[in-house]
Protein backbone atom coordinates (compact mmCIF):
# COMPACT_ATOMS: atom_id res chain seq x y z
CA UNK A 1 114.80 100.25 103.19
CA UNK A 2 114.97 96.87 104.41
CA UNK A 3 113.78 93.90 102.93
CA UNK A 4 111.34 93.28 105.80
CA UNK A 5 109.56 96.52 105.40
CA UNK A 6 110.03 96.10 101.63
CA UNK A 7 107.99 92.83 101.03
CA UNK A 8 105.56 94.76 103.83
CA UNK A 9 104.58 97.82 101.75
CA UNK A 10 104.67 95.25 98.12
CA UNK A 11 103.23 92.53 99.96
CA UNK A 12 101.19 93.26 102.56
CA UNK A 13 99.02 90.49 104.37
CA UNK A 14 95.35 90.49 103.96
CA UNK A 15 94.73 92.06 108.10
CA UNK A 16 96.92 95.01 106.92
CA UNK A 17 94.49 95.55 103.99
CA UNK A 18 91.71 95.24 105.84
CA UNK A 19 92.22 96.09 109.57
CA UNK A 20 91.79 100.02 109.56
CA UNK A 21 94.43 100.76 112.09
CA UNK A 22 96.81 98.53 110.72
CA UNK A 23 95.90 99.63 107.20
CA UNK A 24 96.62 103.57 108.14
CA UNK A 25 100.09 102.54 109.22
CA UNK A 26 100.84 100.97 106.25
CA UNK A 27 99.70 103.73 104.45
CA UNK A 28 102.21 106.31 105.89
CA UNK A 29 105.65 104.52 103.99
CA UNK A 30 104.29 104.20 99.91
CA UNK A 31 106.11 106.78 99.44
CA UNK A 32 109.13 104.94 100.50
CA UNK A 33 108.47 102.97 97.06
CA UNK A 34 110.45 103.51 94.28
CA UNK A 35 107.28 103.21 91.61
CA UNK A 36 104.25 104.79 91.18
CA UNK A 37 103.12 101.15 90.52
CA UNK A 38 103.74 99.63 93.25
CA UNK A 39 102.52 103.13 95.73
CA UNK A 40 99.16 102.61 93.23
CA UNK A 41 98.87 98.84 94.60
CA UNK A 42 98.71 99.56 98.14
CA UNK A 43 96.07 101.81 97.75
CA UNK A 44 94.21 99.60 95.22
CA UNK A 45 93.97 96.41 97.92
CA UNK A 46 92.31 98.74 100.32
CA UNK A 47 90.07 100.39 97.81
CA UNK A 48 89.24 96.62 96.57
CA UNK A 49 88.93 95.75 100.31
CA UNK A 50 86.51 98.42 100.85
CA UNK A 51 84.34 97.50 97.38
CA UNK A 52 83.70 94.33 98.42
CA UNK A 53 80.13 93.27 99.47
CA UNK A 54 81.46 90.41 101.90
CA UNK A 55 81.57 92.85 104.76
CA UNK A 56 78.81 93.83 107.70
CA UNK A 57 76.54 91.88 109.43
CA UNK A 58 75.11 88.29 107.80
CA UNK A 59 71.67 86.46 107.98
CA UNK A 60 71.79 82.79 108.24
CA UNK A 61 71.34 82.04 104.17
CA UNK A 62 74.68 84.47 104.02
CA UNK A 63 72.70 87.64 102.69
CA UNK A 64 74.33 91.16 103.76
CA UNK A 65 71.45 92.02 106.73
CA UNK A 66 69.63 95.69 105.83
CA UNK A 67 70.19 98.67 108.56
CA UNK A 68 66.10 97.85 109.90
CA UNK A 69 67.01 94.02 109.75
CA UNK A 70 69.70 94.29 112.60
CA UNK A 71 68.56 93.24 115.87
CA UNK A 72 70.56 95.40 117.77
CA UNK A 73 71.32 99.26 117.82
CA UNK A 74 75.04 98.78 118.61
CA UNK A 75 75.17 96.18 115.18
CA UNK A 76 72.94 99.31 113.45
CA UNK A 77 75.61 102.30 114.70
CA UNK A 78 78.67 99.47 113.51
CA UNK A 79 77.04 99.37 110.37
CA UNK A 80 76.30 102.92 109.96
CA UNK A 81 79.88 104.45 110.93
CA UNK A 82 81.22 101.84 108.84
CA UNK A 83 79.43 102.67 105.58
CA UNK A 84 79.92 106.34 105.90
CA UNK A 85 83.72 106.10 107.19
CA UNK A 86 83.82 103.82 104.04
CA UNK A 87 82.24 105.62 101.52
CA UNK A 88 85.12 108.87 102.57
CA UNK A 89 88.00 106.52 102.95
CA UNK A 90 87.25 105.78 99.21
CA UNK A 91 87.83 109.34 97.70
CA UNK A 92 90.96 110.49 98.34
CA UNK A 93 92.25 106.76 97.40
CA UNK A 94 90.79 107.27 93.72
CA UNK A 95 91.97 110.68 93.80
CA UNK A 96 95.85 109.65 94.42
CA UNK A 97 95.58 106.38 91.74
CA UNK A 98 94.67 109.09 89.28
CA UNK A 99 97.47 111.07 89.92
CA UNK A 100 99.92 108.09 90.48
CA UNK A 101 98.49 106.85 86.82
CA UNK A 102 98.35 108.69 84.33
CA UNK A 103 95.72 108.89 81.68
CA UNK A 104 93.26 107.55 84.97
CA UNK A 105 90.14 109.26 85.51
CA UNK A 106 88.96 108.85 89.34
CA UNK A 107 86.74 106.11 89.86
C-alpha cells in the first residue's frame, strides 16, 4: 500500500468521516490495514460522527429543530431519511468493533 492511501485509511479527514459517499469508499480498504486497531478506528470516527447531536436542522438560539418544528416538508423528509439511514448505519459498525475487539460487547 502506498503511503498516500496509508495516512488515508489511518488518517482520514473529517468530510471522509462524515460525507456518506465519501465515507462508504473509505470503508471498502480497512481491511487493507495491518491491525485490528487501526480497521476498529475507521469505523469508530463514523460511529462517533453519527452519535453526535450537532447534526440536522438548527433554530436561531442553536437548538436541534423537532420533525413538527421544520418549516418545510423537504427539511422534514432530510431529517427523517437521515435519522433512520442513521440509526441502521450504526449496527453493523458496533457489530464489527466487537468482533475486531475482543472482550467488546456491541454498543
Amino acid at each position: 500500500m502506498h503511503a498516500y492511501e496509508l495516512r488515508r485509511l489511518t488518517a482520514p479527514d473529517d468530510l471522509e468521516i462524515s460525507d456518506r459517499n465519501r465515507h462508504f469508499v473509505l470503508l471498502a480498504f480497512p481491511h487493507l490495514l495491518p491491525s485490528a486497531e487501526g480497521r476498529s478506528a475507521v469505523l469508530q470516527r463514523r460511529l462517533d460522527f453519527l452519535d453526535d447531536p450537532q447534526r440536522g436542522f438548527f433554530a436561531g438560539d442553536g437548538r436541534a429543530l423537532r420533525h413538527d418544528e421544520l418549516a418545510s416538508p423537504f427539511q422534514a423528509g432530510i431529517q427523517h431519511i437521515a435519522r433512520v439511514t442513521s440509526t441502521a448505519e450504526r449496527d453493523w459498525p458496533a457489530r464489527t468493533l466487537a468482533t475486531l475487539r475482543p472482550g467488546a460487547s456491541p454498543t
